[in-house]
C-alpha atoms as a PDB file:
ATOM      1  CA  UNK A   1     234.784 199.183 113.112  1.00  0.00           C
ATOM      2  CA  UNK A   2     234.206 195.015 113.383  1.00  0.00           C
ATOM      3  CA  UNK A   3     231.469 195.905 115.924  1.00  0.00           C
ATOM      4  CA  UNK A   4     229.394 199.032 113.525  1.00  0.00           C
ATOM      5  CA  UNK A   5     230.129 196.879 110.301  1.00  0.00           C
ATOM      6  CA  UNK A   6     228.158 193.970 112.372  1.00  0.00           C
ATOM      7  CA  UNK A   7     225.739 196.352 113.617  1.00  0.00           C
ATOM      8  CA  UNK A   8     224.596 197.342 109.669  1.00  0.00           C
ATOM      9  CA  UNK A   9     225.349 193.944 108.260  1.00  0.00           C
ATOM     10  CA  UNK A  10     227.350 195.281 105.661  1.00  0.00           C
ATOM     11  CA  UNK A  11     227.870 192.615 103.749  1.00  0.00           C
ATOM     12  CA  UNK A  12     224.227 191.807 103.133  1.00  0.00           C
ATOM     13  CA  UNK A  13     225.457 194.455 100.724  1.00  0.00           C
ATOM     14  CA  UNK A  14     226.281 191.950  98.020  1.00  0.00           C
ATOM     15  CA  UNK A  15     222.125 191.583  97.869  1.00  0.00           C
ATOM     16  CA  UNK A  16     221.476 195.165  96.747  1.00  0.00           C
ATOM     17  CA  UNK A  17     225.042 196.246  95.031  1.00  0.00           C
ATOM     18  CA  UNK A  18     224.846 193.765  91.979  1.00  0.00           C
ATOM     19  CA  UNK A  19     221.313 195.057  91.006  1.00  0.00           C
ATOM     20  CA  UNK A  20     222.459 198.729  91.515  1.00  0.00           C
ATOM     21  CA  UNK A  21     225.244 197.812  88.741  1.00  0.00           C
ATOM     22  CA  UNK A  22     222.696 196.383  86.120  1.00  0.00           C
ATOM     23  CA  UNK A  23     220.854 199.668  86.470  1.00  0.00           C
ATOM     24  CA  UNK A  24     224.084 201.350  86.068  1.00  0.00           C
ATOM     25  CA  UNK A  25     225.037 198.384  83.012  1.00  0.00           C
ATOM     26  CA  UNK A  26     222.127 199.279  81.718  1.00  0.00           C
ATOM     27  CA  UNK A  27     221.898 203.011  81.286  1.00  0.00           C
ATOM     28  CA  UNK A  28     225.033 202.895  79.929  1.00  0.00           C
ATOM     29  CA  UNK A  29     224.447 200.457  77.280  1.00  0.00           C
ATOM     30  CA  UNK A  30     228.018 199.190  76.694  1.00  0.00           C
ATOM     31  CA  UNK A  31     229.860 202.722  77.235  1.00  0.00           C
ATOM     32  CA  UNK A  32     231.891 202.695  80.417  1.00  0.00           C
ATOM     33  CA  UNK A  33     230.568 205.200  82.378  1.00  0.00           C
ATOM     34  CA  UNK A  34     233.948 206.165  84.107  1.00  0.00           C
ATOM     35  CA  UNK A  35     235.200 205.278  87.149  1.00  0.00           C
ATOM     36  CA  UNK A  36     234.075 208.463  89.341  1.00  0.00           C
ATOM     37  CA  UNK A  37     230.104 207.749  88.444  1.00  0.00           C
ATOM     38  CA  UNK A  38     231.266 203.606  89.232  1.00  0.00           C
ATOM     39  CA  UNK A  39     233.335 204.452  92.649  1.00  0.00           C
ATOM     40  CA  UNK A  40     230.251 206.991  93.559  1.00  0.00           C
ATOM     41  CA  UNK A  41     227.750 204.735  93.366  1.00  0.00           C
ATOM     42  CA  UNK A  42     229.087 202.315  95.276  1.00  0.00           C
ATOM     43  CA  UNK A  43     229.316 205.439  98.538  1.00  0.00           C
ATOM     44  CA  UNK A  44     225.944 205.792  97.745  1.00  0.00           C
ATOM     45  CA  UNK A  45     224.721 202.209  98.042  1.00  0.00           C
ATOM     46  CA  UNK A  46     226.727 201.324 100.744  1.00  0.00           C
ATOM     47  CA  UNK A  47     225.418 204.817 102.064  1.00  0.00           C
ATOM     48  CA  UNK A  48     221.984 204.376 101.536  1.00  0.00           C
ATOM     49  CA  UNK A  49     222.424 200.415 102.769  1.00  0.00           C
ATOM     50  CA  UNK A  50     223.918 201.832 106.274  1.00  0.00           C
ATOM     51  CA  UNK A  51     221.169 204.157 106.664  1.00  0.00           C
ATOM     52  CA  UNK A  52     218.600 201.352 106.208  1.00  0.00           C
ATOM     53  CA  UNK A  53     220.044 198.392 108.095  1.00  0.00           C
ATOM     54  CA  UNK A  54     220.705 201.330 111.337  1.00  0.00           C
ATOM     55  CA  UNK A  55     216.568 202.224 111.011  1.00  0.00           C
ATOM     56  CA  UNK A  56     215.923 198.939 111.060  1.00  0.00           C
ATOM     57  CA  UNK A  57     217.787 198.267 113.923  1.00  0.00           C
ATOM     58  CA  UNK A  58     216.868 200.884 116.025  1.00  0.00           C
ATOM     59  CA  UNK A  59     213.011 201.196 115.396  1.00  0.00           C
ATOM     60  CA  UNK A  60     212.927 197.312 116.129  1.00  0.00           C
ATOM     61  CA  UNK A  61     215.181 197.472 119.117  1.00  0.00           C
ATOM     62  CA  UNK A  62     212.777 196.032 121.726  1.00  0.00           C
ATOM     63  CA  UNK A  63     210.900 193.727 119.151  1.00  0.00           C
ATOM     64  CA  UNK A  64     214.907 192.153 119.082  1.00  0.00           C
ATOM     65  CA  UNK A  65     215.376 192.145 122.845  1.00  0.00           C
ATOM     66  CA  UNK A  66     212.515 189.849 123.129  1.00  0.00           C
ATOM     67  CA  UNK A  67     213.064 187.557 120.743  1.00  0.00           C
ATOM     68  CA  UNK A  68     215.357 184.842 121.370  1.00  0.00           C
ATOM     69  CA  UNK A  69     216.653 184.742 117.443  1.00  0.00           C
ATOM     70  CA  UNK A  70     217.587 188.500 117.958  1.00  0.00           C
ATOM     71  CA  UNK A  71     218.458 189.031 121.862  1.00  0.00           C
ATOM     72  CA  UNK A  72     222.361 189.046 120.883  1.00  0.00           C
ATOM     73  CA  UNK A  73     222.192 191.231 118.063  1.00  0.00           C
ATOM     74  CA  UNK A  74     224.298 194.436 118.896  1.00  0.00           C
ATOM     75  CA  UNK A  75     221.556 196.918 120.503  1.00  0.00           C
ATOM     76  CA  UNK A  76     219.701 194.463 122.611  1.00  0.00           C
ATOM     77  CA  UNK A  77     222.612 192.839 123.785  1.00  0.00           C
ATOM     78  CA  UNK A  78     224.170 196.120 125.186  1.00  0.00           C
ATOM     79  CA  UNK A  79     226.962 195.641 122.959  1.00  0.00           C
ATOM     80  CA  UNK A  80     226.629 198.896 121.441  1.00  0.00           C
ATOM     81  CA  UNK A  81     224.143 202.087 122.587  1.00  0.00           C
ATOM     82  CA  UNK A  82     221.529 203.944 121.209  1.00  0.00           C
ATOM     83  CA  UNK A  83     223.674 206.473 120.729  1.00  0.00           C
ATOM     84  CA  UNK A  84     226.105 204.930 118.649  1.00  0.00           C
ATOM     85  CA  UNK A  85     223.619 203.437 115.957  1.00  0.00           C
ATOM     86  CA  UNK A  86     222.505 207.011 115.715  1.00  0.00           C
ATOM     87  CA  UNK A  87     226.570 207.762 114.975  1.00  0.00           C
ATOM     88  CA  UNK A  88     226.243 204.851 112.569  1.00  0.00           C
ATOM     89  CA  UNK A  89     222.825 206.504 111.045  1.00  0.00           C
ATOM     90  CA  UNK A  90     224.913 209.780 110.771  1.00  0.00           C
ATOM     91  CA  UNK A  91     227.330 208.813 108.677  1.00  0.00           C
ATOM     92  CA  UNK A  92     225.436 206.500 106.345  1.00  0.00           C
ATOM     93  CA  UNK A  93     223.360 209.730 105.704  1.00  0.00           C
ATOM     94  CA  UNK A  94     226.409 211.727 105.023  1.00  0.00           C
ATOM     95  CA  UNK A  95     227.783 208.997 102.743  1.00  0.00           C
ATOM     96  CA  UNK A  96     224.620 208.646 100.985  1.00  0.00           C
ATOM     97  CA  UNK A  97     223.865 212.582 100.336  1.00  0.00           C
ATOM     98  CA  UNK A  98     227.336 213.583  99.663  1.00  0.00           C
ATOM     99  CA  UNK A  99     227.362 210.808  96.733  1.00  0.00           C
ATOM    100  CA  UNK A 100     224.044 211.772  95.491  1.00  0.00           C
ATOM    101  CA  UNK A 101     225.309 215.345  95.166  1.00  0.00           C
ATOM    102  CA  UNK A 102     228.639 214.424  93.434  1.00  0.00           C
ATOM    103  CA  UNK A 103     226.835 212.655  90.596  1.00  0.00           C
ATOM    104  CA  UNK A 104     224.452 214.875  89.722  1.00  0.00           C
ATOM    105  CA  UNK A 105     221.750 217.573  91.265  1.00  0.00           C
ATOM    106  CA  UNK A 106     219.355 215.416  89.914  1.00  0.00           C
ATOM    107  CA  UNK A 107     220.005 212.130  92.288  1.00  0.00           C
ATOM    108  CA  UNK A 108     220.202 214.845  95.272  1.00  0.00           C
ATOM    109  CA  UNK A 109     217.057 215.963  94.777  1.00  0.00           C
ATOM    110  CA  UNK A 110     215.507 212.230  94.353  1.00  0.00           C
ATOM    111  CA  UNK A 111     217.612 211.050  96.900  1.00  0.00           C
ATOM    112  CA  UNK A 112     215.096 211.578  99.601  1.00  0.00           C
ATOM    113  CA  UNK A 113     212.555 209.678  98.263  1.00  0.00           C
ATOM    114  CA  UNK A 114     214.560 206.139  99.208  1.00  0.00           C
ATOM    115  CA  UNK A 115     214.716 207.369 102.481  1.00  0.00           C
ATOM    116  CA  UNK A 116     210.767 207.884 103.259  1.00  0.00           C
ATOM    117  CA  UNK A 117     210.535 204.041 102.112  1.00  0.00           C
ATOM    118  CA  UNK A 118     213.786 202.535 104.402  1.00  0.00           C
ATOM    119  CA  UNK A 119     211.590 204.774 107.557  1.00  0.00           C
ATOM    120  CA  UNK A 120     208.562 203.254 106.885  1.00  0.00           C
ATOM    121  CA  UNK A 121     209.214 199.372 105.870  1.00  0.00           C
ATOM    122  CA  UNK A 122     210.745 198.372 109.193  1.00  0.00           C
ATOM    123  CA  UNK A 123     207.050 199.929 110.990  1.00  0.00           C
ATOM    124  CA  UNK A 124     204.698 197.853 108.710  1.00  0.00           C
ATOM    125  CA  UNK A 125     204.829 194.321 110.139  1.00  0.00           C
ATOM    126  CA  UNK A 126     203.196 195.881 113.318  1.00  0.00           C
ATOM    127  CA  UNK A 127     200.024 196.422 110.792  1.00  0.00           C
ATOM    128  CA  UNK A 128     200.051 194.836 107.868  1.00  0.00           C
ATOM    129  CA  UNK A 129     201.165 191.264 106.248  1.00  0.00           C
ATOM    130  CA  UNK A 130     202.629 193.846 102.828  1.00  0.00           C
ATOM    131  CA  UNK A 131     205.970 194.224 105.332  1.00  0.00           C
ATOM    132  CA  UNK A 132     207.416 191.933 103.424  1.00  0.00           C
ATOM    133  CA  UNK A 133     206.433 194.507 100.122  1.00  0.00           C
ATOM    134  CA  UNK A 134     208.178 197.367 102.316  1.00  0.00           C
ATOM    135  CA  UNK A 135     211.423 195.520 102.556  1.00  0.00           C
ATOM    136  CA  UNK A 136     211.202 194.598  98.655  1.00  0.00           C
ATOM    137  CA  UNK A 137     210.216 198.173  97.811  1.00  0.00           C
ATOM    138  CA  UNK A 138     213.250 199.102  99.633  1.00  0.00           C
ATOM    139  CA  UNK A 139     215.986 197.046  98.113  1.00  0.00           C
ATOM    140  CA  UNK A 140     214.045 198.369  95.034  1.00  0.00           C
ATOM    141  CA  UNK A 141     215.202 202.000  94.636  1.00  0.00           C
ATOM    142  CA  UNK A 142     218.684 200.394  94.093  1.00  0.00           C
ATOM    143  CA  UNK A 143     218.345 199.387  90.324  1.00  0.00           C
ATOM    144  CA  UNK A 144     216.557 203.313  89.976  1.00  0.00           C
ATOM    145  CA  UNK A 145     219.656 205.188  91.466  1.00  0.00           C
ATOM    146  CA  UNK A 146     222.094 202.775  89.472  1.00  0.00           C
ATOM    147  CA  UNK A 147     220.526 204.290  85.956  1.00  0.00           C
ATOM    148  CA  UNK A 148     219.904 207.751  87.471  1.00  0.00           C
ATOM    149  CA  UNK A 149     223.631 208.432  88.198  1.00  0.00           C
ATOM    150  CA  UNK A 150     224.638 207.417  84.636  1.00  0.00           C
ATOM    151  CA  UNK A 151     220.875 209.034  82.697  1.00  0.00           C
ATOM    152  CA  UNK A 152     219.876 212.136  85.183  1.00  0.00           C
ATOM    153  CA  UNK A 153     216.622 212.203  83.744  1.00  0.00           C
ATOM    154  CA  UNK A 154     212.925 210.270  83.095  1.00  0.00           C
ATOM    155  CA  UNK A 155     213.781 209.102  79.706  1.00  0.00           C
ATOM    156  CA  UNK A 156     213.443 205.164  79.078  1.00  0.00           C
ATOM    157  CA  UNK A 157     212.234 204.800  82.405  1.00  0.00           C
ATOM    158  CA  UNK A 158     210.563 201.680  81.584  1.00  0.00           C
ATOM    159  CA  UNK A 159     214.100 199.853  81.146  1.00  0.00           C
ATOM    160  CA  UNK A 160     215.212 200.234  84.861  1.00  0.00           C
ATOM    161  CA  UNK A 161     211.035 200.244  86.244  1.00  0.00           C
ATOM    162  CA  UNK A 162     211.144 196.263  84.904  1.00  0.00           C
ATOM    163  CA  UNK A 163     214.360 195.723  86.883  1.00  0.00           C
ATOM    164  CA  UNK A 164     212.586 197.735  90.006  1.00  0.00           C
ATOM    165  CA  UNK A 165     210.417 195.895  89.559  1.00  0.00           C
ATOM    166  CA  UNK A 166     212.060 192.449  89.888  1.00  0.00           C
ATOM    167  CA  UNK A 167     213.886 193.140  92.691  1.00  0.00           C
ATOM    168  CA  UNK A 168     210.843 193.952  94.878  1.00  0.00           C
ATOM    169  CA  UNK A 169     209.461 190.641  93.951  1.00  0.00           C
ATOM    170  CA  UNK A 170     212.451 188.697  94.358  1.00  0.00           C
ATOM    171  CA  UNK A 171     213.443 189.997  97.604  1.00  0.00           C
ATOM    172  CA  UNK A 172     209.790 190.338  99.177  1.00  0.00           C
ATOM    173  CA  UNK A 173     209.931 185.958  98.131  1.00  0.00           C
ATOM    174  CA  UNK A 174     213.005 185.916  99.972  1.00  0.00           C
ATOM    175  CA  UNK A 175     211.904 187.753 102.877  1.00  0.00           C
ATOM    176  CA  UNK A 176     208.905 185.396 103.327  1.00  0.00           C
ATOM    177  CA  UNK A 177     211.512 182.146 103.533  1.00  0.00           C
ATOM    178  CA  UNK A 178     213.222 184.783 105.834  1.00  0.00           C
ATOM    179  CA  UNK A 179     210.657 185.349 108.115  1.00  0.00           C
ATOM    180  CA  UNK A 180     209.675 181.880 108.845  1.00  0.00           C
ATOM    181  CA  UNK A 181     212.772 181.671 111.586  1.00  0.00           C
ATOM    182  CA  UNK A 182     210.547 183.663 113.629  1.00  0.00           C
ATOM    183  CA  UNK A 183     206.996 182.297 112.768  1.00  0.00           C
ATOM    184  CA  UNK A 184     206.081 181.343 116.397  1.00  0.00           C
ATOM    185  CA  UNK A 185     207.894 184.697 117.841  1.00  0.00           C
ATOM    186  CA  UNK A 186     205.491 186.758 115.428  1.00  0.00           C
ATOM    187  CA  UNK A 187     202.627 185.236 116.065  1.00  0.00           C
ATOM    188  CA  UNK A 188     202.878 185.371 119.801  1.00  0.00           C
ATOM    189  CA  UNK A 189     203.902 188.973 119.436  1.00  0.00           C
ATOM    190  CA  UNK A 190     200.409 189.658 116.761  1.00  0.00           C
ATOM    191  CA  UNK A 191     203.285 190.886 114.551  1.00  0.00           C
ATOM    192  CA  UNK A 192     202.128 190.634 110.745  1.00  0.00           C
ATOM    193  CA  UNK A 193     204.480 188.543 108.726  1.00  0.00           C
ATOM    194  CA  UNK A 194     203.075 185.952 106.178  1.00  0.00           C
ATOM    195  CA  UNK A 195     204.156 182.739 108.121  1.00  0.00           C
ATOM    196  CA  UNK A 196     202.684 183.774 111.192  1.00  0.00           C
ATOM    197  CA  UNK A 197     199.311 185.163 109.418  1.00  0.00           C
ATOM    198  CA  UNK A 198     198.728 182.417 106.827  1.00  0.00           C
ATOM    199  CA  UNK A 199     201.151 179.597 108.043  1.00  0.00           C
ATOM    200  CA  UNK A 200     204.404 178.217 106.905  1.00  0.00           C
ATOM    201  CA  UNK A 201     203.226 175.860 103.920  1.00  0.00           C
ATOM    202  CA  UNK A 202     201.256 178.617 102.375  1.00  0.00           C
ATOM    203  CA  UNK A 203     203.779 181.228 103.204  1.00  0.00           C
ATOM    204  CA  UNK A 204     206.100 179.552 101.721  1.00  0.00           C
ATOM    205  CA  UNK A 205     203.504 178.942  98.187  1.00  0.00           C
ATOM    206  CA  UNK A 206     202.827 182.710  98.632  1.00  0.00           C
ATOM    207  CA  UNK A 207     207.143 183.525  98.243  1.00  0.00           C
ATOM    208  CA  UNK A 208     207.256 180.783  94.863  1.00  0.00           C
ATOM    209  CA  UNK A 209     204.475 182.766  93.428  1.00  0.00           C
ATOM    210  CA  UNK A 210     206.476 186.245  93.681  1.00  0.00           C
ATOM    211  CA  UNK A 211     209.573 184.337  92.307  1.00  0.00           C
ATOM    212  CA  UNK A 212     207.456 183.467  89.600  1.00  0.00           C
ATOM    213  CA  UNK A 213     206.470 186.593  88.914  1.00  0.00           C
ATOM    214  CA  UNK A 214     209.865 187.643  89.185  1.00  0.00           C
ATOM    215  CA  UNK A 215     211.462 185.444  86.400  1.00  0.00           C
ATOM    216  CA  UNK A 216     208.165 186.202  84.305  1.00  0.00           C
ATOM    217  CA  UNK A 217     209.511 190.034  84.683  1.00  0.00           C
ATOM    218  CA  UNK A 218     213.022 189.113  83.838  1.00  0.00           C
ATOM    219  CA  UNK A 219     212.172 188.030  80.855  1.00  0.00           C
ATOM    220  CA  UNK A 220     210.515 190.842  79.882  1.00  0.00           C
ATOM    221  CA  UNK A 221     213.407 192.818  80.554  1.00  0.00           C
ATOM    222  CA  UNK A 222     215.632 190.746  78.702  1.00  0.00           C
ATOM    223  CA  UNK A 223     213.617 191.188  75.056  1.00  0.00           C
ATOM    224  CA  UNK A 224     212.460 194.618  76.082  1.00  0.00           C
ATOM    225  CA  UNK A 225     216.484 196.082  76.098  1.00  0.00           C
ATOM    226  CA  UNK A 226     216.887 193.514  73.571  1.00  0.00           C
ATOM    227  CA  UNK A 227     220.105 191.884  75.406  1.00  0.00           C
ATOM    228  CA  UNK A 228     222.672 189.686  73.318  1.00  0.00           C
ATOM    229  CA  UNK A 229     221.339 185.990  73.053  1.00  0.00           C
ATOM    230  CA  UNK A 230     225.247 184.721  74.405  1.00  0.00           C
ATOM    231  CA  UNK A 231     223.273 186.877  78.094  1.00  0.00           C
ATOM    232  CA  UNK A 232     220.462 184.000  77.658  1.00  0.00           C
ATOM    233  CA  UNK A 233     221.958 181.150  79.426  1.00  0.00           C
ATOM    234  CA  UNK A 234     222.220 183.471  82.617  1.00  0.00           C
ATOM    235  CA  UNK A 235     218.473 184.022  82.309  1.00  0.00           C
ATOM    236  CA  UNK A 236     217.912 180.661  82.671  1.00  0.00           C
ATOM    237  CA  UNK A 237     220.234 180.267  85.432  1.00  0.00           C
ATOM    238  CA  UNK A 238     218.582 183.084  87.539  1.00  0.00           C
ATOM    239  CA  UNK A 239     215.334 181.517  86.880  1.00  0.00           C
ATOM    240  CA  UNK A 240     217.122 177.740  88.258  1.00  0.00           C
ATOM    241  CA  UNK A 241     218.111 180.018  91.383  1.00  0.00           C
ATOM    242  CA  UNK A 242     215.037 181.254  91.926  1.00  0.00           C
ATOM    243  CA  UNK A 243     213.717 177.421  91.619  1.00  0.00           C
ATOM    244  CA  UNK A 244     216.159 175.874  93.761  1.00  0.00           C
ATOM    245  CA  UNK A 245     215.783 178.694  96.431  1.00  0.00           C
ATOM    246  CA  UNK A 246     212.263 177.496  97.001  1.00  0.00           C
ATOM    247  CA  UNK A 247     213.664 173.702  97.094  1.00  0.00           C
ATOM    248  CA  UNK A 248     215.557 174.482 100.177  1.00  0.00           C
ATOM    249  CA  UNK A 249     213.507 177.004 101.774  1.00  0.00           C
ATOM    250  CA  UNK A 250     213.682 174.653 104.561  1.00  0.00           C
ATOM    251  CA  UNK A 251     217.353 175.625 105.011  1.00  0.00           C
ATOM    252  CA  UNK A 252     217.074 179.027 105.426  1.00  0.00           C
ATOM    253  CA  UNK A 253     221.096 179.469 105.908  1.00  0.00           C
ATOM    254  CA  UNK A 254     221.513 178.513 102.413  1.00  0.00           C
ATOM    255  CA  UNK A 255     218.100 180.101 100.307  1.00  0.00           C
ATOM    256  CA  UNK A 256     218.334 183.352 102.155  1.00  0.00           C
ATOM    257  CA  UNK A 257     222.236 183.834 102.202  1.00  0.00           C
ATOM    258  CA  UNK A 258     224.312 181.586  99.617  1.00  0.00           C
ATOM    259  CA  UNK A 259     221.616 181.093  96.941  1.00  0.00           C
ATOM    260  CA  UNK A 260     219.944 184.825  96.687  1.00  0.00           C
ATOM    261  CA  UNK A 261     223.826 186.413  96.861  1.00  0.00           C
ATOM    262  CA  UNK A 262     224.618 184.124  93.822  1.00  0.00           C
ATOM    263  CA  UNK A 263     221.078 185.091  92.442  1.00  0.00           C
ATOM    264  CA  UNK A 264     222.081 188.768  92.565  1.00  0.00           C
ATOM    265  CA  UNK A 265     224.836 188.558  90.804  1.00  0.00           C
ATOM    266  CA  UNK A 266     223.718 185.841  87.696  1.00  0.00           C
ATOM    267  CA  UNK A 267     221.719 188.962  86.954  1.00  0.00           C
ATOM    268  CA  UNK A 268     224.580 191.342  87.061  1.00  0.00           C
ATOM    269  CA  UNK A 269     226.037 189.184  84.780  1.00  0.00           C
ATOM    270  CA  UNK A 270     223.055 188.759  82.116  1.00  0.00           C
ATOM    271  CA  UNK A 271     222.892 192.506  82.160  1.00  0.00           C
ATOM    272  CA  UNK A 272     227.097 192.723  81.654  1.00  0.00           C
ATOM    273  CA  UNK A 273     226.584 190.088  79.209  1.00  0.00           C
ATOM    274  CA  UNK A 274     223.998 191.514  77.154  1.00  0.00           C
ATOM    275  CA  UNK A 275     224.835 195.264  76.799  1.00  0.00           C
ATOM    276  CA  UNK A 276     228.310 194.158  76.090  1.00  0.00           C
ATOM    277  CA  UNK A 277     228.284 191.600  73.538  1.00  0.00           C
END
């Protein structure tokens, strides 16, 4: 279990699960929605997280095996075989669909739709500099299936678009800082990631635009649903994450894994905050 856990990363979960919840915070506007919807859309994400992280890994097998960053990572290494991360893929799919299905006919039928995006994202940096959109767009359909499996349906669909909508530019800025580990690797490879195409320093300007934009979104959200002024303060701190992840983009270690996990969850809390106070 260690060695398929490390294969899927599965606790780069705590990226996507705390913007799932304000979907789900969200939709239900200070009612609890009961702990079968809450324990079901955690399968899901988890599910749907699984499924990604597996694709990922297996359509960018050899990419890995040739790059020194990657070589060790489970499939290059030899540590595990194809056919395993298929097993993996498997049951992430059966995780994610059988969830979809319990909440409501509604999420089953929609639930392909995530899946179309988490097979194409991991192709797109062999033609195009938007992979970094692909991997945002991805982590993006969380906050969507959060307020789907409390509100089935299309109505207000503006509320939990805005949060979509912050989440693919925050993580697409995060996946820029991310991709500068392998800046030289890409280039040498003609593989289409911002630092490689425009550089580092302007890479790097590119991501504080999007996390910009991002705050400039939250906002929106916040006086759009109207959230309590006592959720304000955590406003303001997501926007000082967002800040001092650009500060120390130069330490990836601690912009792409301490800062954005604490980033996820200050908006977690704003959303808690403000539908509950």
């Amino acid at each position: 279990m260690k060695k398929y856990f490390s294969f899927v990363k599965i606790e780069h979960t705590l990226f996507s699960l705390p913007l799932v919840y304000a979907g789900v915070f969200l939709a239900s506007r200070g009612a609890f929605p009961g702990w079968g919807p809450v324990l079901l859309v955690v399968a899901a994400a988890t599910g749907a997280r699984t499924v990604a992280f597996a694709l990922n890994r297996i359509i960018d097998r050899r990419i890995d095996a040739r790059n020194p960053r990657t070589a060790s990572r489970d499939l290059p290494s030899g540590r595990m075989n194809l056919g395993e991360a298929l097993g993996v893929l498997s049951a992430g799919l059966a995780l994610y669909f059988g969830s979809a299905y319990l909440l409501s006919f509604f999420c089953f039928m929609l639930s392909p739709i995530p899946l179309i995006v988490f097979l194409v994202y991991p192709t797109m940096k062999r033609f195009t500099p938007l992979a970094h959109f692909g991997v945002g767009m991805g982590l993006a359909m969380g906050p969507l299936g959060g307020w789907f499996a409390v509100s089935p349906s299309t109505d207000g669909l503006l509320t939990p678009l805005l949060l979509s909508l912050y989440t693919l530019l925050w993580v697409s800025g995060f996946d820029i800082i991310y991709a500068t580990l392998d800046e030289e690797f890409d280039r040498k490879e003609s593989l289409y990631s911002f630092p490689a195409r425009f550089g580092r320093e302007r890479a790097l300007r590119y991501s504080g635009y999007l996390h910009f934009a991002a705050f400039g979104v939250l906002a929106i959200l916040f006086w759009q649903t109207r959230l309590s002024l006592y959720a304000l303060p955590l406003l303001l701190l997501t926007g000082a994450l967002l800040y001092l992840e650009q500060k120390k983009a130069e330490d990836v270690e601690l912009a792409f894994f301490r800062i954005n996990a604490v980033a996820g969850f200050a908006v977690l809390a704003m959303v808690f905050v403000g539908v509950w106070t």
